[in-house]
PDB file of N, CA and C in Angstrom:
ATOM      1  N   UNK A   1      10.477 -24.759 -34.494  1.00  0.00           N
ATOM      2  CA  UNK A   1      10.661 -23.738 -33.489  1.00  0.00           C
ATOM      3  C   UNK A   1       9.976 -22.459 -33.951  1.00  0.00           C
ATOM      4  N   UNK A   2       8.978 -22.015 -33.075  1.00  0.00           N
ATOM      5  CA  UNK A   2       8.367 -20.208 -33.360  1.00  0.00           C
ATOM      6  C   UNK A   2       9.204 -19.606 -33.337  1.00  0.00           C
ATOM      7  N   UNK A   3       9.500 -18.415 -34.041  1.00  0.00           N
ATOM      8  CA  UNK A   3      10.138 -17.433 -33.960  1.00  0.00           C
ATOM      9  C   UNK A   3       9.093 -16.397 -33.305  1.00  0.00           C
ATOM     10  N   UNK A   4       9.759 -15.480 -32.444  1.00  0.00           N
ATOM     11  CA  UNK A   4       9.701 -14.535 -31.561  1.00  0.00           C
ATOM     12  C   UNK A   4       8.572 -13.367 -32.970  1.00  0.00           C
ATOM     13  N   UNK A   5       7.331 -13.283 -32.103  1.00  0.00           N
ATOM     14  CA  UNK A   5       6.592 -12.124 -32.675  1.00  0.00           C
ATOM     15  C   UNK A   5       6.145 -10.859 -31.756  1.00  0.00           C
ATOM     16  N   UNK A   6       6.222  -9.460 -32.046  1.00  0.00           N
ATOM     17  CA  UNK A   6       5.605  -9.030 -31.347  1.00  0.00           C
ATOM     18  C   UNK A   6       4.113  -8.786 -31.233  1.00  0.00           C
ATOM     19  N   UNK A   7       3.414  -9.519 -32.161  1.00  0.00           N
ATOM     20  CA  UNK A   7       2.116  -9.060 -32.520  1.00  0.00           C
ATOM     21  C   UNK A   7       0.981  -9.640 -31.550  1.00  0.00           C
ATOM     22  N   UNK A   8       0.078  -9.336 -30.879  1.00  0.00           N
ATOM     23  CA  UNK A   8      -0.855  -9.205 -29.882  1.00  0.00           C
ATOM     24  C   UNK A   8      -1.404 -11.141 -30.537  1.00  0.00           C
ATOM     25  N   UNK A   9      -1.321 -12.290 -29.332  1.00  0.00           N
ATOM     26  CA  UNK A   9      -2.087 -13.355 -30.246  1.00  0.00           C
ATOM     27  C   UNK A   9      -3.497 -13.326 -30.029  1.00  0.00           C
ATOM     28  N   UNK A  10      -4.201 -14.448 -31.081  1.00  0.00           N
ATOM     29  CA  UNK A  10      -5.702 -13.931 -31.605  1.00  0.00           C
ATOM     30  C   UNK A  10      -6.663 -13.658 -30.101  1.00  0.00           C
ATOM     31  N   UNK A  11      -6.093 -14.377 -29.242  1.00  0.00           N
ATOM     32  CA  UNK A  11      -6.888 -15.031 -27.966  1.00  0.00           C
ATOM     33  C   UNK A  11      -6.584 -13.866 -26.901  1.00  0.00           C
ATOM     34  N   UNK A  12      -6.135 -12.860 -26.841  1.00  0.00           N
ATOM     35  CA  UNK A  12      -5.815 -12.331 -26.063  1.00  0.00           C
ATOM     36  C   UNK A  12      -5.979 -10.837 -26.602  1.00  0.00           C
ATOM     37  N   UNK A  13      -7.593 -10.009 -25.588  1.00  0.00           N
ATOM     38  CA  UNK A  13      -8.066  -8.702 -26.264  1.00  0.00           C
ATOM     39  C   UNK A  13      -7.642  -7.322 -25.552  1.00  0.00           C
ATOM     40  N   UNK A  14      -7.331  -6.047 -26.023  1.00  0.00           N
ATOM     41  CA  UNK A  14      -6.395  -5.227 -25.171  1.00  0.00           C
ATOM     42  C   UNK A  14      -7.676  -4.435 -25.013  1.00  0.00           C
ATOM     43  N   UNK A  15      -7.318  -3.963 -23.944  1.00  0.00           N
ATOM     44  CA  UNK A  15      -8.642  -2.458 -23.665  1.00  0.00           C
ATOM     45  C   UNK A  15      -7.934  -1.141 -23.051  1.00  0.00           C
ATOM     46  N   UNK A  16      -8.489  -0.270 -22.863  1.00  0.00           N
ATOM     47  CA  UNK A  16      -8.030   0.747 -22.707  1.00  0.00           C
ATOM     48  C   UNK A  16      -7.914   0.545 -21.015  1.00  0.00           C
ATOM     49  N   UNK A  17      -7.152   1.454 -20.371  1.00  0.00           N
ATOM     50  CA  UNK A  17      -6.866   0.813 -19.088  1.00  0.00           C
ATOM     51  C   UNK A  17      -6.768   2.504 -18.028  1.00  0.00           C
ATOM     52  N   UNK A  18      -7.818   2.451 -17.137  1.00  0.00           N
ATOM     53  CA  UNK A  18      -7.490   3.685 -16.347  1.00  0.00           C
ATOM     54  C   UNK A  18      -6.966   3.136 -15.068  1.00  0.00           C
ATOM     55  N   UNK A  19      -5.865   3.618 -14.578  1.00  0.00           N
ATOM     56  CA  UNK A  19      -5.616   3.175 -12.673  1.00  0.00           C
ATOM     57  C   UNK A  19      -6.867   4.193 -12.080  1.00  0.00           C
ATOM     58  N   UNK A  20      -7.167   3.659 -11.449  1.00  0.00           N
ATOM     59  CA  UNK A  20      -7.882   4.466 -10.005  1.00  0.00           C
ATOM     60  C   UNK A  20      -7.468   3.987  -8.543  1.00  0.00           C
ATOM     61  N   UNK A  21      -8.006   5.007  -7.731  1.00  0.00           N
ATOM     62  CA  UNK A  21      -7.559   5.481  -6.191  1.00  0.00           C
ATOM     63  C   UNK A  21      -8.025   5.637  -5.485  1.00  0.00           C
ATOM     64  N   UNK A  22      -8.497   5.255  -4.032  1.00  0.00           N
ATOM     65  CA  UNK A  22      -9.983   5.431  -3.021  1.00  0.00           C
ATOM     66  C   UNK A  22     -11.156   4.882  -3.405  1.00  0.00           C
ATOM     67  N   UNK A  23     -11.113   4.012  -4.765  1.00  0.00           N
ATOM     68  CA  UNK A  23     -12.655   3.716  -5.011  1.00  0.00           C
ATOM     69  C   UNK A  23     -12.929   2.309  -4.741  1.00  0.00           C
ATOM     70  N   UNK A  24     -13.879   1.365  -4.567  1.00  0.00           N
ATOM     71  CA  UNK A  24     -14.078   0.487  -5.035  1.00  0.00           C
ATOM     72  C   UNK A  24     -15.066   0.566  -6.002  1.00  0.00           C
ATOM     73  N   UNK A  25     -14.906  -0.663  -6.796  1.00  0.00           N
ATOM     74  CA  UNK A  25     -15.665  -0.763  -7.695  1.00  0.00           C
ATOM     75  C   UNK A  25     -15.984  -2.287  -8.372  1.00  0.00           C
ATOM     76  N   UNK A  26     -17.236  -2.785  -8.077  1.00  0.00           N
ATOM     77  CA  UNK A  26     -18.043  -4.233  -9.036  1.00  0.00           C
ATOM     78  C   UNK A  26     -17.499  -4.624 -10.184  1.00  0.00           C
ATOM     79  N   UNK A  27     -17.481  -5.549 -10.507  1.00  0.00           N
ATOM     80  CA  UNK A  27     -17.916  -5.502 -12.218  1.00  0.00           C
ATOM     81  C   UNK A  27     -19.751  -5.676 -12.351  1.00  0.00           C
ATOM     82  N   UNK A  28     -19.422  -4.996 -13.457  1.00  0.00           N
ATOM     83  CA  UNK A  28     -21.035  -5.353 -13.930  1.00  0.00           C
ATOM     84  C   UNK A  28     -21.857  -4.181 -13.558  1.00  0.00           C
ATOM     85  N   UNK A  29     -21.104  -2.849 -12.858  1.00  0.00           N
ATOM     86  CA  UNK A  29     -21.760  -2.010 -11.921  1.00  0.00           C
ATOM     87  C   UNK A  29     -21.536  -0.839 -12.178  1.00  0.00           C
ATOM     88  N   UNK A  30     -22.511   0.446 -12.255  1.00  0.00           N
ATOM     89  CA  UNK A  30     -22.181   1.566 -13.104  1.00  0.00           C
ATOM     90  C   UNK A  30     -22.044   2.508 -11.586  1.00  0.00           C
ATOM     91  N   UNK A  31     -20.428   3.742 -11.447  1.00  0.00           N
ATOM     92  CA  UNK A  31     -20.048   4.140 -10.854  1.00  0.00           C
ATOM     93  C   UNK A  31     -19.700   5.136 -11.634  1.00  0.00           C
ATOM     94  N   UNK A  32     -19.690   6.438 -10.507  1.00  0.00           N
ATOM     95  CA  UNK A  32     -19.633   7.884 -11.410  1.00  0.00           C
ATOM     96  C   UNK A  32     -17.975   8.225 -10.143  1.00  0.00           C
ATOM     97  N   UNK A  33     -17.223   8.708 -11.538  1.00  0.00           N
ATOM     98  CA  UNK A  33     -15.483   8.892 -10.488  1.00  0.00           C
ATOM     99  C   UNK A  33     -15.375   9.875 -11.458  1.00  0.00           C
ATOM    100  N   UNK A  34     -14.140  10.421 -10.840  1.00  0.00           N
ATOM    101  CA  UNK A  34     -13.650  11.521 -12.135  1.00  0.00           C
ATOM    102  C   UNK A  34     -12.289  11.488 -12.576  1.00  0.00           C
ATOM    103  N   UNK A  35     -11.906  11.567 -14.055  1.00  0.00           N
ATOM    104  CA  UNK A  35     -10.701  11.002 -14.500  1.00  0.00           C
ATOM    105  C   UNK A  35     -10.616  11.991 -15.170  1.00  0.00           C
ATOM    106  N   UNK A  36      -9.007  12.524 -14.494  1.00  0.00           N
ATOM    107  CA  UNK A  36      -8.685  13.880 -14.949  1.00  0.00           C
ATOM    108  C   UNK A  36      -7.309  13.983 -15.598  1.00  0.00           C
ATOM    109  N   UNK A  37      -6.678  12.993 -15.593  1.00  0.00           N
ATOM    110  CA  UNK A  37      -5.208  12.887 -16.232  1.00  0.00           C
ATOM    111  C   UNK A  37      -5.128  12.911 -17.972  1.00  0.00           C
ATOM    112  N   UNK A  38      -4.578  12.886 -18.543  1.00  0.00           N
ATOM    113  CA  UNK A  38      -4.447  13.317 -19.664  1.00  0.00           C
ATOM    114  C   UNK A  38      -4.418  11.696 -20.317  1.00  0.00           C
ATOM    115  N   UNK A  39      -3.724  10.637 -19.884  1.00  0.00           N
ATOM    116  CA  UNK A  39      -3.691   9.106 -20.396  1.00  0.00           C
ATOM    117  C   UNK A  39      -4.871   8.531 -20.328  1.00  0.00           C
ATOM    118  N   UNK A  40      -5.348   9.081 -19.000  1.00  0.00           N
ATOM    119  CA  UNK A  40      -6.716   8.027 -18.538  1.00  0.00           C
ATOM    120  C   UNK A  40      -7.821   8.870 -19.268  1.00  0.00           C
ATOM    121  N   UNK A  41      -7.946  10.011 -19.640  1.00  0.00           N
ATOM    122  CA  UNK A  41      -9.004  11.030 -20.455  1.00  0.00           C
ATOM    123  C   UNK A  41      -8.639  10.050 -22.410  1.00  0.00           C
ATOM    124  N   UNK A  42      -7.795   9.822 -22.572  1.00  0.00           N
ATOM    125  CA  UNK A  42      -7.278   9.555 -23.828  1.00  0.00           C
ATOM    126  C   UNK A  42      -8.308   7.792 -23.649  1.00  0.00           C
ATOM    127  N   UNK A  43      -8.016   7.470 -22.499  1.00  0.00           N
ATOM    128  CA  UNK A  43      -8.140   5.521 -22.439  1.00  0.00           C
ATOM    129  C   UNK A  43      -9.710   5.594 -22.263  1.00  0.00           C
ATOM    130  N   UNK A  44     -10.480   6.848 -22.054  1.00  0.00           N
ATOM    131  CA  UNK A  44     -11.568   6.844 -22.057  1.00  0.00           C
ATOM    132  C   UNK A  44     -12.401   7.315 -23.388  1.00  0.00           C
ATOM    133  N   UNK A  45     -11.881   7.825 -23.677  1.00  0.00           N
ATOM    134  CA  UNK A  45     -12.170   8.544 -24.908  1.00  0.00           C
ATOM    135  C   UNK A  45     -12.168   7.311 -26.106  1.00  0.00           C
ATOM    136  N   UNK A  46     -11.172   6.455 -25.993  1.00  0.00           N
ATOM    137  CA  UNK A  46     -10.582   4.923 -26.983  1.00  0.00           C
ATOM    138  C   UNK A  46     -11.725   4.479 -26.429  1.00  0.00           C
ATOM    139  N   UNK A  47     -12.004   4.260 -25.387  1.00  0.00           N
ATOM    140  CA  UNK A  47     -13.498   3.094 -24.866  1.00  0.00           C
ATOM    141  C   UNK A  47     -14.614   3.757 -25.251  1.00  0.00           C
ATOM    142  N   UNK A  48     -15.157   4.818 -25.189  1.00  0.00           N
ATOM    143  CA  UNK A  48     -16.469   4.933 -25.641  1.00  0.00           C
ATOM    144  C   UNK A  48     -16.316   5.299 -27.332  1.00  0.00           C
ATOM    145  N   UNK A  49     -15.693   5.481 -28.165  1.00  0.00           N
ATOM    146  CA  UNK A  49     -15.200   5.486 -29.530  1.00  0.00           C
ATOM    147  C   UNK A  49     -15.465   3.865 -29.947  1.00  0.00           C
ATOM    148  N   UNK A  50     -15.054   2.739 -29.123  1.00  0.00           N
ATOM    149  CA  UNK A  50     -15.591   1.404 -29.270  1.00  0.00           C
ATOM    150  C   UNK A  50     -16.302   1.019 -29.081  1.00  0.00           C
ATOM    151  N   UNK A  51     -16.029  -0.160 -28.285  1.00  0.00           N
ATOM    152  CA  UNK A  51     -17.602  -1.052 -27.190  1.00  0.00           C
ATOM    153  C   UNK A  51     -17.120  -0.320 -26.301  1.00  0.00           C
ATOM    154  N   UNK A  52     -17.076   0.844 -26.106  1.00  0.00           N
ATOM    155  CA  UNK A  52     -18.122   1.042 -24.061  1.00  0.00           C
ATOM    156  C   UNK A  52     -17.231   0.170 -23.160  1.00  0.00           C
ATOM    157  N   UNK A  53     -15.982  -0.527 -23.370  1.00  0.00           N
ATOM    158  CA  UNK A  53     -15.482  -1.309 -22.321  1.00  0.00           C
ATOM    159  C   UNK A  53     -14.495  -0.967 -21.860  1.00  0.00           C
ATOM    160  N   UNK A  54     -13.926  -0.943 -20.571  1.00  0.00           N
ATOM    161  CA  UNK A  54     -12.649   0.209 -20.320  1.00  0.00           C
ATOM    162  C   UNK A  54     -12.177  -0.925 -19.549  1.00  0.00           C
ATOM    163  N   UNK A  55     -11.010  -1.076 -19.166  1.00  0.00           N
ATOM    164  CA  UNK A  55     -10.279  -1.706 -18.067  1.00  0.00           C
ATOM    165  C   UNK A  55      -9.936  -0.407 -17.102  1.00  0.00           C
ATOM    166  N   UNK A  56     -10.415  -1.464 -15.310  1.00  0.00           N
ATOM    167  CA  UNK A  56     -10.156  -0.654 -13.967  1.00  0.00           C
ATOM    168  C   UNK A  56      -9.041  -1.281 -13.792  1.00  0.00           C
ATOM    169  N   UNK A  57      -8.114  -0.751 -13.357  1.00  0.00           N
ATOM    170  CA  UNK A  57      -6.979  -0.745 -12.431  1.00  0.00           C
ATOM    171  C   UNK A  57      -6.891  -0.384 -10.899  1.00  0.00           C
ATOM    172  N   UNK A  58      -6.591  -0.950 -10.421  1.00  0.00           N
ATOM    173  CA  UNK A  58      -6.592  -0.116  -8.569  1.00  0.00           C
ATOM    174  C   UNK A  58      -4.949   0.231  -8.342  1.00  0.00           C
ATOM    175  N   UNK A  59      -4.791   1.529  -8.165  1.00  0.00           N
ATOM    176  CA  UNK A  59      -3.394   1.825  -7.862  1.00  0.00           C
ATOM    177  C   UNK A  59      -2.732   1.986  -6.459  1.00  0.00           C
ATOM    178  N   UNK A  60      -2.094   1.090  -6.120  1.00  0.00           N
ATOM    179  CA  UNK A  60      -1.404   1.367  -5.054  1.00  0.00           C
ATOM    180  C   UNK A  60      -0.331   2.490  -5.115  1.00  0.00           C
ATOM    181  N   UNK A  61      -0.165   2.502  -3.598  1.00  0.00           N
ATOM    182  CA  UNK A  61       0.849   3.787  -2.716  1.00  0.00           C
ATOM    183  C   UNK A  61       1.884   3.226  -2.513  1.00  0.00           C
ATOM    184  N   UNK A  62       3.368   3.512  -3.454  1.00  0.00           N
ATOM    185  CA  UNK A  62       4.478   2.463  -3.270  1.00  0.00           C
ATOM    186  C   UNK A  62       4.604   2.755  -1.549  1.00  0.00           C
ATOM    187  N   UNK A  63       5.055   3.674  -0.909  1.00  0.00           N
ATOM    188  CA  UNK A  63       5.137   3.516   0.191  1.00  0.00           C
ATOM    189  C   UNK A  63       4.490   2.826   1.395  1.00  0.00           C
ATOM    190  N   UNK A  64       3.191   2.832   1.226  1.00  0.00           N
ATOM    191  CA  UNK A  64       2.387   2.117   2.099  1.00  0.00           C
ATOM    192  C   UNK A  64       3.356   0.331   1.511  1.00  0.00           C
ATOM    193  N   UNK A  65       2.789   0.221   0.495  1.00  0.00           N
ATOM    194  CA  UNK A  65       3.133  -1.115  -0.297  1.00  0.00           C
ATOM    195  C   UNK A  65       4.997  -1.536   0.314  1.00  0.00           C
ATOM    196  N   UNK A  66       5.475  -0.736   0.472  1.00  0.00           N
ATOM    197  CA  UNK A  66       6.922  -1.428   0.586  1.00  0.00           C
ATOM    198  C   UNK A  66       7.151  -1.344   2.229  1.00  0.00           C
ATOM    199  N   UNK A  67       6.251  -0.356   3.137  1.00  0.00           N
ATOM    200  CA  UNK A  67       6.561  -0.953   4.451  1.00  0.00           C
ATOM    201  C   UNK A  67       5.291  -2.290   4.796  1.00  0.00           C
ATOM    202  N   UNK A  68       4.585  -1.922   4.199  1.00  0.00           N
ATOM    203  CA  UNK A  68       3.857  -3.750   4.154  1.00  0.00           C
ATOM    204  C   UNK A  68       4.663  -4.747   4.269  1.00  0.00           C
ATOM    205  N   UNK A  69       5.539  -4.467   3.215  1.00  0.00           N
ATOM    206  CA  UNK A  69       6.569  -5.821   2.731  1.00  0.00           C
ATOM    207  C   UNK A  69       7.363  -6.061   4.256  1.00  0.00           C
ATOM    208  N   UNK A  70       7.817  -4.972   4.137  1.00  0.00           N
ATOM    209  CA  UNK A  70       8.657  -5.396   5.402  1.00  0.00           C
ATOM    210  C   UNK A  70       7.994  -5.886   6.665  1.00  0.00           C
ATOM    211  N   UNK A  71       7.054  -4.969   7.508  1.00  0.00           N
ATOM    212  CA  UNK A  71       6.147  -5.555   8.132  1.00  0.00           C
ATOM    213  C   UNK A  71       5.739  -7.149   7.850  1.00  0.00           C
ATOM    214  N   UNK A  72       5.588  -7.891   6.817  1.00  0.00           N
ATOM    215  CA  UNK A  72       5.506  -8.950   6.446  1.00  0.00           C
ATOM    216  C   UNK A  72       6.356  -9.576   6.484  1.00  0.00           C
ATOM    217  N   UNK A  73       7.462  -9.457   6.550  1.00  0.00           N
ATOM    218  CA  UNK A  73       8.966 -10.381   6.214  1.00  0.00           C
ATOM    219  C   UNK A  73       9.308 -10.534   7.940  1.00  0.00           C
ATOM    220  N   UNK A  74       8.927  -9.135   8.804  1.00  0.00           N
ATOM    221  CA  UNK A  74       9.915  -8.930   9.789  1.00  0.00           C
ATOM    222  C   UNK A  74      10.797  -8.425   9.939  1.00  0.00           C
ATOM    223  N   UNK A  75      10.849  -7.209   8.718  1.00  0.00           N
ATOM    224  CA  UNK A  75      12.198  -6.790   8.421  1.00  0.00           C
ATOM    225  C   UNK A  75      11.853  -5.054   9.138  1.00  0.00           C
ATOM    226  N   UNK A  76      10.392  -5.198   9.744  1.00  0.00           N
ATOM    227  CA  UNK A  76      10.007  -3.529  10.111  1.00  0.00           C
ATOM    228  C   UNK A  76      10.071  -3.461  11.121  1.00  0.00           C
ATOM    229  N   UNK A  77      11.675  -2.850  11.692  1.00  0.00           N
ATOM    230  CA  UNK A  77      11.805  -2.610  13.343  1.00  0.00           C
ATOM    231  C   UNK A  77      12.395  -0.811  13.488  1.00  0.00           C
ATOM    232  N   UNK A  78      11.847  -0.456  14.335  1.00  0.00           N
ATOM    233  CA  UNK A  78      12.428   0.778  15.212  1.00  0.00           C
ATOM    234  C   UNK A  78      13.731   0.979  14.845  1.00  0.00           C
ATOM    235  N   UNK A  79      14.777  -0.128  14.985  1.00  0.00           N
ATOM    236  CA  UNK A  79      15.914   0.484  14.748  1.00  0.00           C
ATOM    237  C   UNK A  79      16.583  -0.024  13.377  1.00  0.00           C
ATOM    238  N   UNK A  80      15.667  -0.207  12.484  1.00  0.00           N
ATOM    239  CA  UNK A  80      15.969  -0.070  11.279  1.00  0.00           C
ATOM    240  C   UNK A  80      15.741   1.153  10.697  1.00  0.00           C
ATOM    241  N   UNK A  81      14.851   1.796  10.769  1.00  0.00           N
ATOM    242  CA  UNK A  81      13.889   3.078  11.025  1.00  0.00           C
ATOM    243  C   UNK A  81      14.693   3.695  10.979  1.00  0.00           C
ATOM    244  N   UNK A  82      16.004   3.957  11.683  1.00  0.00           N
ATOM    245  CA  UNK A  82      16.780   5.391  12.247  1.00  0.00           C
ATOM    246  C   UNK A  82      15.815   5.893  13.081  1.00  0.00           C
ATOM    247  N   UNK A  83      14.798   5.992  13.846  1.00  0.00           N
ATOM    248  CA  UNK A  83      14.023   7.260  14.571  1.00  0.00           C
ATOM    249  C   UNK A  83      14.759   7.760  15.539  1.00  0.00           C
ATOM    250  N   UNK A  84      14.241   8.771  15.712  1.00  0.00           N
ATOM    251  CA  UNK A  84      14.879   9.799  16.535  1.00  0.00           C
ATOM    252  C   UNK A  84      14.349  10.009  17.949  1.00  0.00           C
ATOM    253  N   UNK A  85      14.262   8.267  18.591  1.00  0.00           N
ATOM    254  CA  UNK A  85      13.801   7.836  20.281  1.00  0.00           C
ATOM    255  C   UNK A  85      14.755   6.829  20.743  1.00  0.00           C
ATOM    256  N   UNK A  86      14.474   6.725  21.731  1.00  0.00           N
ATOM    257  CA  UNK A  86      15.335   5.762  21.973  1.00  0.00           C
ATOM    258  C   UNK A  86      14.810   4.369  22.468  1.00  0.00           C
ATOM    259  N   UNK A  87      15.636   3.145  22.051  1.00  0.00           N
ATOM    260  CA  UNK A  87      14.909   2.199  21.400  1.00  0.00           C
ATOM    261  C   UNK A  87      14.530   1.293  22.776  1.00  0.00           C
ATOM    262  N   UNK A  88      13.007   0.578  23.306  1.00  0.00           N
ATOM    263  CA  UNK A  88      12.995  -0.234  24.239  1.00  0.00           C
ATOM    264  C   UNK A  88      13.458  -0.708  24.452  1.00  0.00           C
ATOM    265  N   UNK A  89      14.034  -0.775  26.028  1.00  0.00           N
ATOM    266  CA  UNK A  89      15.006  -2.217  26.849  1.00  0.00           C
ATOM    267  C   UNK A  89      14.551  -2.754  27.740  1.00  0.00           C
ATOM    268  N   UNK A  90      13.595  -4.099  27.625  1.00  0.00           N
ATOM    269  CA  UNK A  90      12.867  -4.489  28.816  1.00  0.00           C
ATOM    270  C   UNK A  90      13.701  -4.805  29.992  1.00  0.00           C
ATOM    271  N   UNK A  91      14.815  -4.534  30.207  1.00  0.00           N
ATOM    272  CA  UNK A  91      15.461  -4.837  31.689  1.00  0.00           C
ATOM    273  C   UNK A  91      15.406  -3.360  32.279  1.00  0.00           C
ATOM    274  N   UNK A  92      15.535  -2.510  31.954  1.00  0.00           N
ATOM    275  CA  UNK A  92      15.099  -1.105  32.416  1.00  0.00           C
ATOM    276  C   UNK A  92      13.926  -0.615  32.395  1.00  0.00           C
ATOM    277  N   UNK A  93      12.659  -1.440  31.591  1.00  0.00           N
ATOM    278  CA  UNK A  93      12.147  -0.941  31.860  1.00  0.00           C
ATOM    279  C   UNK A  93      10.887  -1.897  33.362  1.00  0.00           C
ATOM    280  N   UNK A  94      11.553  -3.340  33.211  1.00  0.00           N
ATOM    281  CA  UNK A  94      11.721  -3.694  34.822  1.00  0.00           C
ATOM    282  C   UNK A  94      12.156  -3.287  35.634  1.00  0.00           C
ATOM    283  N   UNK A  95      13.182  -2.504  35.739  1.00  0.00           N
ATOM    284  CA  UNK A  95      14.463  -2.278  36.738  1.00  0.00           C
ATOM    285  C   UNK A  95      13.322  -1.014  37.489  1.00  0.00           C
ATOM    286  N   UNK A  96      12.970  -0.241  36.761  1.00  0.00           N
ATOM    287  CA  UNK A  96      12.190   1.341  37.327  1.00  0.00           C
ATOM    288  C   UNK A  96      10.739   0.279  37.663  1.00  0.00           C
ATOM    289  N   UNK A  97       9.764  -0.893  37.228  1.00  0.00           N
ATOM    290  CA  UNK A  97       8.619  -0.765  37.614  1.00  0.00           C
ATOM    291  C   UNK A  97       8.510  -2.501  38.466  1.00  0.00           C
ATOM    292  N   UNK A  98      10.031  -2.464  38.798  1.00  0.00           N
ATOM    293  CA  UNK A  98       9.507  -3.738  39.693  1.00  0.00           C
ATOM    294  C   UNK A  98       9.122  -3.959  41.385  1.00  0.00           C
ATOM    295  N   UNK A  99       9.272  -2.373  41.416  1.00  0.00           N
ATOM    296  CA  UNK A  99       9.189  -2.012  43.080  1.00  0.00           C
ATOM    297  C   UNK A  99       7.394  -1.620  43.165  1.00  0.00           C
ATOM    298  N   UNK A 100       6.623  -1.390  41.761  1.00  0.00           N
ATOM    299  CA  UNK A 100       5.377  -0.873  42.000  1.00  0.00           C
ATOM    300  C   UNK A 100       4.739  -1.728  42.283  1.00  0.00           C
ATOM    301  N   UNK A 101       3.292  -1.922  42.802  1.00  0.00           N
ATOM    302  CA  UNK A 101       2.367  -2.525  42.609  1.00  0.00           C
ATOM    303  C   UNK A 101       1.070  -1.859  41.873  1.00  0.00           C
ATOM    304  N   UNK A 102       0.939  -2.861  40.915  1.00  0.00           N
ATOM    305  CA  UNK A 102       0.167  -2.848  39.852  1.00  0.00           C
ATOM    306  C   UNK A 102      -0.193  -1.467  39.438  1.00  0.00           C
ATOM    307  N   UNK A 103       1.179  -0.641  38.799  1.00  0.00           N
ATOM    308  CA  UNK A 103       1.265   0.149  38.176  1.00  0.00           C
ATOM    309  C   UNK A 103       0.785   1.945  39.288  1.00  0.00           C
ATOM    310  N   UNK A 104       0.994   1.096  40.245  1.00  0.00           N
ATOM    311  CA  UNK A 104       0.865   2.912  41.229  1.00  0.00           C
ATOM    312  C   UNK A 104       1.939   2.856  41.582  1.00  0.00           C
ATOM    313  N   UNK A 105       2.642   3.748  41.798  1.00  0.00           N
ATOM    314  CA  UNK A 105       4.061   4.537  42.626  1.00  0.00           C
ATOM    315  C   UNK A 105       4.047   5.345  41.420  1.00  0.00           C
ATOM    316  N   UNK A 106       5.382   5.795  41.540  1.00  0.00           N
ATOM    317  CA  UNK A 106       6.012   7.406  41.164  1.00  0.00           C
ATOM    318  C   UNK A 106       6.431   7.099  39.643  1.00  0.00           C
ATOM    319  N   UNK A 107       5.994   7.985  38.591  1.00  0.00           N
ATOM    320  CA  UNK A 107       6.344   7.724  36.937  1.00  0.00           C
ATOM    321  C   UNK A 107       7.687   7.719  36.788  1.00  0.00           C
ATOM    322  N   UNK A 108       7.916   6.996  36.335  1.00  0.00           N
ATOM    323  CA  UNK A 108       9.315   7.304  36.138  1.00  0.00           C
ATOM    324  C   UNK A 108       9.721   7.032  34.618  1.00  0.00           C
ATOM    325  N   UNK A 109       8.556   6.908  33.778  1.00  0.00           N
ATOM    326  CA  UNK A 109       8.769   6.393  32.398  1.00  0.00           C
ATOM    327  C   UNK A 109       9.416   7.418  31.623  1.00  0.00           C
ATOM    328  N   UNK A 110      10.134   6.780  30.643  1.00  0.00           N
ATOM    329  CA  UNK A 110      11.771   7.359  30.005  1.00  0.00           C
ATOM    330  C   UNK A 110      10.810   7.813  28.551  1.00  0.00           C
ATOM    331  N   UNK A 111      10.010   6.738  28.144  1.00  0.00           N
ATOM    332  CA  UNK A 111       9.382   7.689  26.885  1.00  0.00           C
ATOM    333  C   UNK A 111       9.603   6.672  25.738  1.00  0.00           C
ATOM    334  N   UNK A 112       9.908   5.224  25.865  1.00  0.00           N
ATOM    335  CA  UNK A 112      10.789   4.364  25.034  1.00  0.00           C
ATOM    336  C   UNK A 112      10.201   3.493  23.834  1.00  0.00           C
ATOM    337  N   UNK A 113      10.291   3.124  22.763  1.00  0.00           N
ATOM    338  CA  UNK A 113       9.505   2.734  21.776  1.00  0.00           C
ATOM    339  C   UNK A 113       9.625   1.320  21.795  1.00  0.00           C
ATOM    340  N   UNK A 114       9.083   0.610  21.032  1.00  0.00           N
ATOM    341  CA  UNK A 114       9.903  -0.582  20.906  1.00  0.00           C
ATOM    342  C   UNK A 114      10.154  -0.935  19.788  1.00  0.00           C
ATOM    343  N   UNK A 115      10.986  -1.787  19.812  1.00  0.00           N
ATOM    344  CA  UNK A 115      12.271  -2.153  18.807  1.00  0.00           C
ATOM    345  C   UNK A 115      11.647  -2.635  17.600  1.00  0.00           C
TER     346      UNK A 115
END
């Protein structure tokens, strides 16, 4: 049985690692960005002190990222939301437009989101 090491194994090489934001970027492809944080100035500074090799990161926006999720599951509705409208009811909103034809007569729309 191995006993538990923390030491990096032979096969597996660490690099210095910047997140970035708005960019894309190749491999293999030279791009001019600007890295102004104090970690990612340090992770750059470790890479050109070596081989010249840096690890990109792409950083996501937890917020965008967690109504994704939901949007994805089905879990992203209006009245989970709390908003401050009031939530679509397709029998009302038949009830006011079943006397029109094809959308002429008198507005009578309430303003309603949907659910």
């Amino acid at each position: 049985m191995e006993e538990y090491s923390d030491r990096t194994p032979a096969d597996i090489a660490r690099y210095p690692m910047v997140p970035i934001r708005d960019v894309v970027i190749f491999p293999f492809t030279k791009v001019a960005f600007k890295i102004g944080r104090p970690g990612s100035v340090r992770a750059l500074e470790m890479a050109l002190a070596s081989d010249r090799t840096i690890f990109l990161s792409t950083q996501h926006d937890a917020t965008v990222a967690a109504f994704q999720l939901l949007a994805a599951t089905g879990q992203l509705r209006a009245s989970s939301l709390a908003l401050d409208a009031p939530l679509y009811d397709p029998s009302v909103h038949y009830n006011e437009n079943a006397n029109r034809w094809f959308g002429l007569g008198p507005n009578t729309s309430t303003g309603y989101i949907l659910p």
